[in-house]
Protein backbone atom coordinates (compact mmCIF):
# COMPACT_ATOMS: atom_id res chain seq x y z
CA UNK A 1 116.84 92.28 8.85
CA UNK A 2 115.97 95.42 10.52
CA UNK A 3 117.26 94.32 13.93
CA UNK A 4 120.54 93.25 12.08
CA UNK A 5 121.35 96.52 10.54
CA UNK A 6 120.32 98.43 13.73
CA UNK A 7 122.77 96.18 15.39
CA UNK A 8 125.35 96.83 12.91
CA UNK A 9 124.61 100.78 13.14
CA UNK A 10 124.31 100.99 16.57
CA UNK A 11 128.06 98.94 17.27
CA UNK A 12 129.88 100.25 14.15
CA UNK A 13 128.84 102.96 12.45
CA UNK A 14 128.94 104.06 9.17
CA UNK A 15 132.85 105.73 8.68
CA UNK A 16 133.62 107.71 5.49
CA UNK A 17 136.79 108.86 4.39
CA UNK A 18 137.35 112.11 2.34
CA UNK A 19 140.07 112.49 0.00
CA UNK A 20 140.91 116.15 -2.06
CA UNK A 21 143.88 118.37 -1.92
CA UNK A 22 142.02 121.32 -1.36
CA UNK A 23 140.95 122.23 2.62
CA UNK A 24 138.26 124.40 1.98
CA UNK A 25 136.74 121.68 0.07
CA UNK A 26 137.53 119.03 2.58
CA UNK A 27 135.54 121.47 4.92
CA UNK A 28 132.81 121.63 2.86
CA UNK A 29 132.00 117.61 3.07
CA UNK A 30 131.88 118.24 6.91
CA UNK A 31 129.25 120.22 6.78
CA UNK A 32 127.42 118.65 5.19
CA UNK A 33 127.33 115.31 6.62
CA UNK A 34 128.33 116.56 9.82
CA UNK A 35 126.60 119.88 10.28
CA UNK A 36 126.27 119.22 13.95
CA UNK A 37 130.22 118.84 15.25
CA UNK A 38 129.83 121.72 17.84
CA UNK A 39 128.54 124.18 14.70
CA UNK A 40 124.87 124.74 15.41
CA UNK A 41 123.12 123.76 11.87
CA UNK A 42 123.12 126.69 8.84
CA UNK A 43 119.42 127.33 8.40
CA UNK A 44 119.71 126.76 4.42
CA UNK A 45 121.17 123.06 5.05
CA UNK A 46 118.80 122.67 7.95
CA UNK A 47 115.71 123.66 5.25
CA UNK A 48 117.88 120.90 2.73
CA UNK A 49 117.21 118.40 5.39
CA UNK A 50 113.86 118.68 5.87
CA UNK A 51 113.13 118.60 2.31
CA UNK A 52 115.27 115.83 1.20
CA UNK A 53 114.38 113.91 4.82
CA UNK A 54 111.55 115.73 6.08
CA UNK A 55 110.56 116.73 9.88
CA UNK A 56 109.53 113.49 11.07
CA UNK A 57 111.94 111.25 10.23
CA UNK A 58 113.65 110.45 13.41
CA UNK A 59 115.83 107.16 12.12
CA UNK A 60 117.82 110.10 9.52
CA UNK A 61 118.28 112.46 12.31
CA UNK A 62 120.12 109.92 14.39
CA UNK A 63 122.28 108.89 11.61
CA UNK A 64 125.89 109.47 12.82
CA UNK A 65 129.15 109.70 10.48
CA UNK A 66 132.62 109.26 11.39
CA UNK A 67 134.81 111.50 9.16
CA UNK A 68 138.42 111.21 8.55
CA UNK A 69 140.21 113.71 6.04
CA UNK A 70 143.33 113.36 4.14
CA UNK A 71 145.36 115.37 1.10
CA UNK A 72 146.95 112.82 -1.06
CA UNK A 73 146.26 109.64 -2.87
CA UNK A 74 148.95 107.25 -0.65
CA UNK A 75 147.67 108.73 2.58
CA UNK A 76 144.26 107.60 1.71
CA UNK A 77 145.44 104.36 1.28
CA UNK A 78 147.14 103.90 3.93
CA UNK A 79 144.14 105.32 6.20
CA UNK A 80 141.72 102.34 4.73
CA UNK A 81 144.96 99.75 5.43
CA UNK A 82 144.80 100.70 8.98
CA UNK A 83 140.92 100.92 8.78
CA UNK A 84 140.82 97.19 8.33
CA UNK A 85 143.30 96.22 10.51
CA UNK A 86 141.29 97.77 13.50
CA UNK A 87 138.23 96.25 12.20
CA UNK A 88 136.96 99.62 11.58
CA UNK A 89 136.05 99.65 7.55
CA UNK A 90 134.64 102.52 6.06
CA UNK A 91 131.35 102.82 4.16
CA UNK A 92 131.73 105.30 1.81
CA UNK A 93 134.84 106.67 0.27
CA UNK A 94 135.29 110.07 -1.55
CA UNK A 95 138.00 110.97 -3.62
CA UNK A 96 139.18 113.17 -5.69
CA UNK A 97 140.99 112.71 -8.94
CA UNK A 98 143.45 115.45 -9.17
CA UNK A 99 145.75 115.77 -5.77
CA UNK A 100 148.82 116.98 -6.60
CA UNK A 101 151.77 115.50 -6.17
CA UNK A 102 151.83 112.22 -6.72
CA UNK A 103 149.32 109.11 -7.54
CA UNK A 104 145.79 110.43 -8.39
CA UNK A 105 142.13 109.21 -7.01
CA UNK A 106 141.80 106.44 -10.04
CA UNK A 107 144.81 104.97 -8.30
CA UNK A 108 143.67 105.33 -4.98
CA UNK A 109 140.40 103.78 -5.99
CA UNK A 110 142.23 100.93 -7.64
CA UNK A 111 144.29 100.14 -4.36
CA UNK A 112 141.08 100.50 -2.13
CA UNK A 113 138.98 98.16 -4.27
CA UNK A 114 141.81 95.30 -3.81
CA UNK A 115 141.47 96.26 -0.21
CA UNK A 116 138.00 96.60 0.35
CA UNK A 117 135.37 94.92 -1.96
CA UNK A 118 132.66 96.27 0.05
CA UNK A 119 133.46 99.85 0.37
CA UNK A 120 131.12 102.51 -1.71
CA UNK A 121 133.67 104.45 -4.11
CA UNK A 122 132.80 108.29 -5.10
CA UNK A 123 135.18 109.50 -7.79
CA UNK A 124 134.59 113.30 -7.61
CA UNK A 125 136.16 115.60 -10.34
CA UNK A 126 135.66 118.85 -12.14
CA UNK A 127 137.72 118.03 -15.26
CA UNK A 128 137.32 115.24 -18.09
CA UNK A 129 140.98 113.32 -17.61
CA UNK A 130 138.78 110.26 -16.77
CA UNK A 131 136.14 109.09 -18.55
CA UNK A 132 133.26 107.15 -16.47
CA UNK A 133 133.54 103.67 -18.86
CA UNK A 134 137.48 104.07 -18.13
CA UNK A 135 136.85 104.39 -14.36
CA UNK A 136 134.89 101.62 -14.50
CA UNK A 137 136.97 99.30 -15.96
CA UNK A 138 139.75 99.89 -13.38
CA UNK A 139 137.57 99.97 -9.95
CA UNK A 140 134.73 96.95 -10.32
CA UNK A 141 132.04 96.70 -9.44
CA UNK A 142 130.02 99.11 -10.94
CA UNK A 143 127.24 98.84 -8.13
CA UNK A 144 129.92 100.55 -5.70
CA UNK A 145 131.22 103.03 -8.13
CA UNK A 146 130.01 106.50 -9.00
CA UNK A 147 131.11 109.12 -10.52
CA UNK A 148 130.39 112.87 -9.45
CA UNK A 149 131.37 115.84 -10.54
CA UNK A 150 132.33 119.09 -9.54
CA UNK A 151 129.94 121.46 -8.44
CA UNK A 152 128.11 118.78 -6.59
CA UNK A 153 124.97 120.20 -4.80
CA UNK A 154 124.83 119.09 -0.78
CA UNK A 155 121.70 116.78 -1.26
CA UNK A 156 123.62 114.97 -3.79
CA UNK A 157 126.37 114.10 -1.10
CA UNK A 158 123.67 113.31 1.57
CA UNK A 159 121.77 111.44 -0.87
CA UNK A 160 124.57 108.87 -1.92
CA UNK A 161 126.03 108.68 1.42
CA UNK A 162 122.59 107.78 2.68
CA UNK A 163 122.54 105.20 -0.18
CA UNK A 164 126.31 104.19 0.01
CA UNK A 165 126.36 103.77 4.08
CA UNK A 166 122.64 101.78 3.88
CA UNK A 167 123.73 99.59 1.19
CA UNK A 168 127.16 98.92 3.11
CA UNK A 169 125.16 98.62 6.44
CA UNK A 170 122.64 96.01 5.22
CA UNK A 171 125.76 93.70 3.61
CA UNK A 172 127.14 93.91 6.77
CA UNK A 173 124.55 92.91 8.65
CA UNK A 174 124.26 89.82 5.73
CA UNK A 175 127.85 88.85 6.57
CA UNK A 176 126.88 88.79 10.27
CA UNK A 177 124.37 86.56 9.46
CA UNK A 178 125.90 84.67 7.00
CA UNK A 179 128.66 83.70 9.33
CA UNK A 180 126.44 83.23 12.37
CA UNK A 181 124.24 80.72 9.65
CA UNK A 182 127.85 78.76 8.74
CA UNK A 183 128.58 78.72 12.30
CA UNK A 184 125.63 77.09 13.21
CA UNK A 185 125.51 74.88 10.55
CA UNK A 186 129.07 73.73 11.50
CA UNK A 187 128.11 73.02 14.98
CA UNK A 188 125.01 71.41 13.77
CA UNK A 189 127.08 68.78 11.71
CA UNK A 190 129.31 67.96 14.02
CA UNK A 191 126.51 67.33 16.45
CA UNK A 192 124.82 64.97 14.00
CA UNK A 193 128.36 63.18 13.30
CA UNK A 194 128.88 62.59 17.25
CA UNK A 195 125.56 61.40 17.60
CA UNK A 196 126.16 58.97 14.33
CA UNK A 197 129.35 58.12 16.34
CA UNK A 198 127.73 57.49 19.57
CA UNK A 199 124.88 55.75 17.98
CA UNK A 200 127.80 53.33 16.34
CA UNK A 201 129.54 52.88 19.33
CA UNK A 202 126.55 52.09 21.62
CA UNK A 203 125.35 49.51 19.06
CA UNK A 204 128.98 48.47 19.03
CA UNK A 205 129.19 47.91 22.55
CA UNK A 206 126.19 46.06 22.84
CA UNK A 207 127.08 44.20 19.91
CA UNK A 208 130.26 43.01 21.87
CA UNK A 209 128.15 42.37 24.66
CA UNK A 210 125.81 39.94 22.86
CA UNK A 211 128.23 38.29 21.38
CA UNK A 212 130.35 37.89 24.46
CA UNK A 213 127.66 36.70 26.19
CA UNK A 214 126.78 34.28 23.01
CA UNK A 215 130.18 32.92 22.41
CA UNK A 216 130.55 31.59 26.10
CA UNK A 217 127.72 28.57 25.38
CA UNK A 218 129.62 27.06 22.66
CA UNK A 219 133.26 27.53 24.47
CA UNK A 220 131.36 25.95 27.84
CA UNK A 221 129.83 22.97 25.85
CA UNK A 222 133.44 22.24 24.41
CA UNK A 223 134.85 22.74 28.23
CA UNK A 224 132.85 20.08 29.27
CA UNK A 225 133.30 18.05 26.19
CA UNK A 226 136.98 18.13 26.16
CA UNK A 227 137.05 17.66 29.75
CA UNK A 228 134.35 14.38 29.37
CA UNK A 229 137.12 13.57 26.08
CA UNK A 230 140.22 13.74 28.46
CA UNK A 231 138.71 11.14 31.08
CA UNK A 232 137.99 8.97 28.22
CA UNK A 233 141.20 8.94 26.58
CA UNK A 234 142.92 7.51 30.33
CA UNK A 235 140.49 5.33 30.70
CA UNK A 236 141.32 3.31 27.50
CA UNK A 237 145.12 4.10 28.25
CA UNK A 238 144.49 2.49 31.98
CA UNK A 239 142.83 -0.49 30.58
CA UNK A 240 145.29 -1.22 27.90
CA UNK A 241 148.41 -0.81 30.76
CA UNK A 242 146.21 -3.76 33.09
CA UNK A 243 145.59 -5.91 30.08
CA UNK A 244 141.70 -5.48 31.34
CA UNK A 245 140.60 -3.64 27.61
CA UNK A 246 137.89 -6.25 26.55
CA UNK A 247 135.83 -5.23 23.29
CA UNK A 248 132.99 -4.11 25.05
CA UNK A 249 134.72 -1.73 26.93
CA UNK A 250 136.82 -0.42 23.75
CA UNK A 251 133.89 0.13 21.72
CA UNK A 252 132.02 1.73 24.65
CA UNK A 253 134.87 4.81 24.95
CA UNK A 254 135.75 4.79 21.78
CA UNK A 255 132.29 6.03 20.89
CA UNK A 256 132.28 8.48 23.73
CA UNK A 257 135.16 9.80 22.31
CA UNK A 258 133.98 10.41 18.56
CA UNK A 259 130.91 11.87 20.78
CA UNK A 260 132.93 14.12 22.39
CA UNK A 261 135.13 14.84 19.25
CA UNK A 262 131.70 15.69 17.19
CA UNK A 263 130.34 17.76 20.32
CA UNK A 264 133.57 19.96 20.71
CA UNK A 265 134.32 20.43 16.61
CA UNK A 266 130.42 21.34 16.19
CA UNK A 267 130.36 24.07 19.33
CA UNK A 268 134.23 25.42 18.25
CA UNK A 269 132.91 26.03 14.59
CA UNK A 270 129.47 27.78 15.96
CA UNK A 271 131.37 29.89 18.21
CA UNK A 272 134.50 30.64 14.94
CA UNK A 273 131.07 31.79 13.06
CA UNK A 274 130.47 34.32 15.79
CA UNK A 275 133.46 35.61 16.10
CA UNK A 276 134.04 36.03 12.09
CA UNK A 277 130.31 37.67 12.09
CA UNK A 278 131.62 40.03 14.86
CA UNK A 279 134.95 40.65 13.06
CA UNK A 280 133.52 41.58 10.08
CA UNK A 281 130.58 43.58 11.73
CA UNK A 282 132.34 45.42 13.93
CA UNK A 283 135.89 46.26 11.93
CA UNK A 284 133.07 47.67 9.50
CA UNK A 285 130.99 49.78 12.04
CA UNK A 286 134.35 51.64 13.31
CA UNK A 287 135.96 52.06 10.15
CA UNK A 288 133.30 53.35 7.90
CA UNK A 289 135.26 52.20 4.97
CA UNK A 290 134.27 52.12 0.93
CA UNK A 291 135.09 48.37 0.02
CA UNK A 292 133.68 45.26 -2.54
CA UNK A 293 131.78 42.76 -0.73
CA UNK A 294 128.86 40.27 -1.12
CA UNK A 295 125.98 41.42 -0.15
CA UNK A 296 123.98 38.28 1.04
CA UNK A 297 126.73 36.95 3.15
CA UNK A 298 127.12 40.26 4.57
CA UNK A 299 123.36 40.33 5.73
CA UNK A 300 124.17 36.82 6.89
CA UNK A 301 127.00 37.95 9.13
CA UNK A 302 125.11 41.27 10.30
CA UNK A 303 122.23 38.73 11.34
CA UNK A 304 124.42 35.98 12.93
CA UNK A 305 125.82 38.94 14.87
CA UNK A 306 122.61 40.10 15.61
CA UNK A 307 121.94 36.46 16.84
CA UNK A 308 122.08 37.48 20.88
CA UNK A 309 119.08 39.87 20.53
CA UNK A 310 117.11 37.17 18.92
CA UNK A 311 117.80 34.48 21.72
CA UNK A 312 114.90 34.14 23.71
CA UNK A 313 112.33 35.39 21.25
CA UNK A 314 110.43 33.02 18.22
CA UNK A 315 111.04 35.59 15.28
CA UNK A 316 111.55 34.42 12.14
CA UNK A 317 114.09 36.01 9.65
CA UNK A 318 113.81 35.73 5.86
CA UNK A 319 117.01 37.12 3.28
CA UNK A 320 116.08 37.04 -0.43
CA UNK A 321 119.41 38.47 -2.03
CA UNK A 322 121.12 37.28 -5.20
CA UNK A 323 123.94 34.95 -3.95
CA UNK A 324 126.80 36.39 -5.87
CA UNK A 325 125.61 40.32 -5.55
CA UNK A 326 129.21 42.29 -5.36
CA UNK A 327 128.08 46.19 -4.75
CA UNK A 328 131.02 48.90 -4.47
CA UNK A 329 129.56 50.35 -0.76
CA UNK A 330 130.11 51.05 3.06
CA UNK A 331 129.65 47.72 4.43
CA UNK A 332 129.67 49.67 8.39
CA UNK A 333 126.75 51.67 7.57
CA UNK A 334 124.64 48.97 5.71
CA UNK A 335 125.17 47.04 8.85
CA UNK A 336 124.04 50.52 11.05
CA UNK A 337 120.76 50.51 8.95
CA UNK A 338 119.55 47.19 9.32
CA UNK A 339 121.19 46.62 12.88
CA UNK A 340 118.75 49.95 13.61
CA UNK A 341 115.84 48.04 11.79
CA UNK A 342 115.86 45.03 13.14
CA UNK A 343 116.20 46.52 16.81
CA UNK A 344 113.11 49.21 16.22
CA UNK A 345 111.11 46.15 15.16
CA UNK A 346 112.30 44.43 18.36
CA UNK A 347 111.59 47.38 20.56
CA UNK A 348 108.52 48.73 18.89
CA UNK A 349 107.36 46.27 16.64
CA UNK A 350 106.44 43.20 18.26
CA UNK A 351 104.53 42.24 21.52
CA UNK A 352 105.89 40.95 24.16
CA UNK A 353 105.78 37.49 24.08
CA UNK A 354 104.68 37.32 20.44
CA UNK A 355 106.68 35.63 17.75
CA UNK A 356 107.35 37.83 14.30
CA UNK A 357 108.54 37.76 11.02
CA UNK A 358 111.31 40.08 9.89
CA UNK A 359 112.41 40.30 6.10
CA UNK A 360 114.58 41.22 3.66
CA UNK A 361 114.61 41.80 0.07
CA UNK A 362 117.15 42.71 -2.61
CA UNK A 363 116.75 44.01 -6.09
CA UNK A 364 119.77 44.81 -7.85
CA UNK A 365 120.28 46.95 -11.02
CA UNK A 366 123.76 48.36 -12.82
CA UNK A 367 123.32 51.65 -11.15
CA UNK A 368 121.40 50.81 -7.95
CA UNK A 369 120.25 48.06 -5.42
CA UNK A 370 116.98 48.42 -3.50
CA UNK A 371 116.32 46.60 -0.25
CA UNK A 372 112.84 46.38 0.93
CA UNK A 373 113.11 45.86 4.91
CA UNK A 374 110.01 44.74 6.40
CA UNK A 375 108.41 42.86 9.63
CA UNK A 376 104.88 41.60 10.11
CA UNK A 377 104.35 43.27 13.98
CA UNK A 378 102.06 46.12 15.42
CA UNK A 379 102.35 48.73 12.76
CA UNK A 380 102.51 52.58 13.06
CA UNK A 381 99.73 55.31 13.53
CA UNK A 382 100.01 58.31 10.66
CA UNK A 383 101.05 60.57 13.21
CA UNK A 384 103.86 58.28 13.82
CA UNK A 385 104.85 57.36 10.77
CA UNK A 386 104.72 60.85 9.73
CA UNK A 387 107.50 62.03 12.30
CA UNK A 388 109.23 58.51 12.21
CA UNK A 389 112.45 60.06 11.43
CA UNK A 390 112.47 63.30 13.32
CA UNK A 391 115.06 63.62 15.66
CA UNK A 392 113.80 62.91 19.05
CA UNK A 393 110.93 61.19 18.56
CA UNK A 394 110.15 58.09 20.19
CA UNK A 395 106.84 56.24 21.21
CA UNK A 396 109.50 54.50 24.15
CA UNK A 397 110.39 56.85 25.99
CA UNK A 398 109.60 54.84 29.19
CA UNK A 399 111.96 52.06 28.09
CA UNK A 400 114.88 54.80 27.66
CA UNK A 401 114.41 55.48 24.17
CA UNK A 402 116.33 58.30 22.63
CA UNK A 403 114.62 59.22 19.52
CA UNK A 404 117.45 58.91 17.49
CA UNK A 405 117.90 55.48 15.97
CA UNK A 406 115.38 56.10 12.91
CA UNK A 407 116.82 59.83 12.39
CA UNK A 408 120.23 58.32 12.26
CA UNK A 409 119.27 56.03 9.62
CA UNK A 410 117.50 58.48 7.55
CA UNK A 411 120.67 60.93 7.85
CA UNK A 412 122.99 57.46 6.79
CA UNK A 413 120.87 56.50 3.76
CA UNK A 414 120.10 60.40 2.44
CA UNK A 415 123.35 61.71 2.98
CA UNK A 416 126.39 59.29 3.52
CA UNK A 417 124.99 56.85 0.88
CA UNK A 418 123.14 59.67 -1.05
CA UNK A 419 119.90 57.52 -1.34
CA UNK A 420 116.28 57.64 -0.32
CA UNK A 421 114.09 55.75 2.30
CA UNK A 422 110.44 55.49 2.64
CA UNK A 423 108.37 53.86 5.35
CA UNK A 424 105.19 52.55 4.60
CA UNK A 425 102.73 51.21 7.50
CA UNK A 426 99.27 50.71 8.87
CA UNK A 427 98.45 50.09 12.31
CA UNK A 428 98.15 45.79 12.88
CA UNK A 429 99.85 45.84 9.03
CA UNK A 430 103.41 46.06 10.19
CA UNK A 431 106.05 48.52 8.88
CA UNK A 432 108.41 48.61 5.54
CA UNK A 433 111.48 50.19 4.70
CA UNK A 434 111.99 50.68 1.05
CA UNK A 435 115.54 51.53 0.55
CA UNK A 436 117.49 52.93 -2.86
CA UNK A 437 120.86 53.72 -2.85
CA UNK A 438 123.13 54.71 -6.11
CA UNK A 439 125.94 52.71 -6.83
């Protein structure tokens, strides 16, 4: 805080305004908060100083006022209108509530306060037209308000300046902050939303990848199949031109036909599941839509999608949802979570070469569902469980791990879902994912 306020001191420092329609009084506010404009220092306010500040205070002697002087009510103002404008406010403001002609100091104060809601208001008088309660009323708050009046002793002006300008100074220097805090929060979330976005995409790519990659084995198989199918077919149309069809040969290609027919219909309807999976995955994972769906066959399609990374491994994979469980959710970031999961437990989970388990359980209620995610590989240290979700953090780092895939999840579940997530683990024990989210 300190090195704020010097900040704010040292690059704008405190400004006051004085307002009264007499000269000699306007005079008599310069010297006292600026006794040292080219005037060497009176010895009686130089003996003030000391004792209100005393001789080794060196921060008070290097305070510094700006002072601007004006006669009437509207020129006041006007002179904290073009104060703000510049970017120039003042601190302290000192007016007086009789300046003929014209509006008064109350209405000065009144205009200023719209203005300037951080600006220290002195309401200086030597009659009774105003009554403090009244004057308070009209210029809120009361924290920047005060009401002096006339004769006014010089300590009392250095004292509340002091006060006004610190006060005014240190709010300042809050603001700063306060911006400079909203500013980095701002950048800070929409770094975490590009990373969620890049996170999305990557998996989305490699999602499209997979399944590319998975789809061509079915397509090939029916290739071949309808290729095999199309020989057939002239074949018996050859024979049956000749007259040389006996029964034999009939029954012979008419079974490798229904062969072919079964082989083509069974690797077209694998490879319409993959694409539906993908569909539904990936319109999901780019949309981040609220929709109705069932949960089970959704974690059937996000694990038929998921198929590719599961190819040359011996992991087993166990759903236990309710069949007919319709939840009110985001279907694209479900599918983030467990595609996140089930690729941690890949990567860090099981040994190479090793087959697994992988599960996942569902326990509904009105207001919330609970999935319990869990896989039976190598388990996690305390120190790694502990930082599990940290950004960063990643015991594969050598196999290009980012860090970020766990810390994504936790972000998705906590805040987009407004739920909570727990890992439990023991090294050899496996991990678990307990998951609650509101619906």
């Amino acid at each position: 805080m300190v090195l704020e306020l010097n900040k704010v001191q040292k690059e704008l420092p405190p400004r006051l305004l004085v307002a009264d329609d007499e000269q000699s009084v306007l005079k008599v506010y310069t010297d006292i908060l600026a006794p040292n404009n080219g005037v060497k220092e009176s010895l009686e306010l130089s003996d003030l100083r000391s004792q209100l500040f005393g001789n080794e205070d060196p921060q008070q002697k290097e305070v510094e006022y700006e002072i601007t002087t004006c006669q009437q009510a509207q020129d006041v103002v006007d002179k904290v209108t073009e104060s703000l404008q510049k970017e120039k406010p003042y601190s302290v403001v000192f007016l007086d509530v009789r300046m003929p002609p014209g509006q008064d100091g109350i209405w000065a104060a009144e205009k200023i306060r719209h203005l300037d809601p951080n600006v220290g208001i002195v309401i200086v008088t030597g009659f009774s037209d105003h009554g403090l309660d009244e004057i308070s009323q009209r210029v809120m708050p009361r924290d920047k308000l005060l009401y002096l009046k006339k004769p006014f002793s010089p300590e009392e002006i250095l004292q509340i300046t002091a006060s006004f300008s610190e006060k005014w100074s240190i709010e300042q220097a809050l603001k700063n902050r306060t911006a400079e805090l909203e500013s980095s929060l701002e950048i800070l979330q929409k770094t975490q939303d590009h990373m969620i976005q890049t996170e999305r995409l990557t998996a989305l790519g490699e999602l499209v990848a997979g399944i590319s990659h998975e789809i061509n084995t079915p397509l090939g198989i029916s290739f071949t199949a309808i290729s095999h199918l199309q020989n057939q077919a002239r074949q018996l149309t050859e024979l049956l031109k000749i007259g040389k069809l006996s029964r034999s040969a009939m029954e012979r290609l008419l079974n490798d036909i229904v062969s072919s027919s079964d082989l083509v219909y069974g690797n077209l309807e694998r490879a319409t599941q993959l694409i539906q999976s993908f569909k539904a995955v990936s319109v999901d994972q780019t949309s981040q839509q609220k929709r109705k769906f069932n949960l089970r066959t959704y974690l059937d399609e996000i694990f038929s999608s998921l198929r590719p990374k599961f190819k040359n491994t011996q992991h087993e994979v166990n759903i236990e949802c309710p069949e007919n469980l319709i939840i009110d959710s985001y279907p694209g970031i479900i599918s983030q979570i467990i595609t996140n999961f089930v690729v941690n437990s890949l990567t860090h989970g099981f040994a190479k070469g090793t087959s697994g388990a992988i599960s996942i359980k569902v326990i509904s209620s009105p207001d919330w569902i609970k999935m319990v995610y869990q896989d039976d590989g190598l388990g996690l240290d305390q120190e790694t469980k502990k930082r599990i979700f940290e950004p960063f953090f990643t015991t594969a780092r050598d196999q290009d791990g980012s860090g970020l895939g766990m810390h994504i999840v936790y972000n998705l579940i906590t805040q987009e879902l407004g739920g909570s997530v727990q890992c439990e683990s023991e090294p050899g024990e496996g991990v678990s994912f307990t998951i609650k989210i509101p619906l």
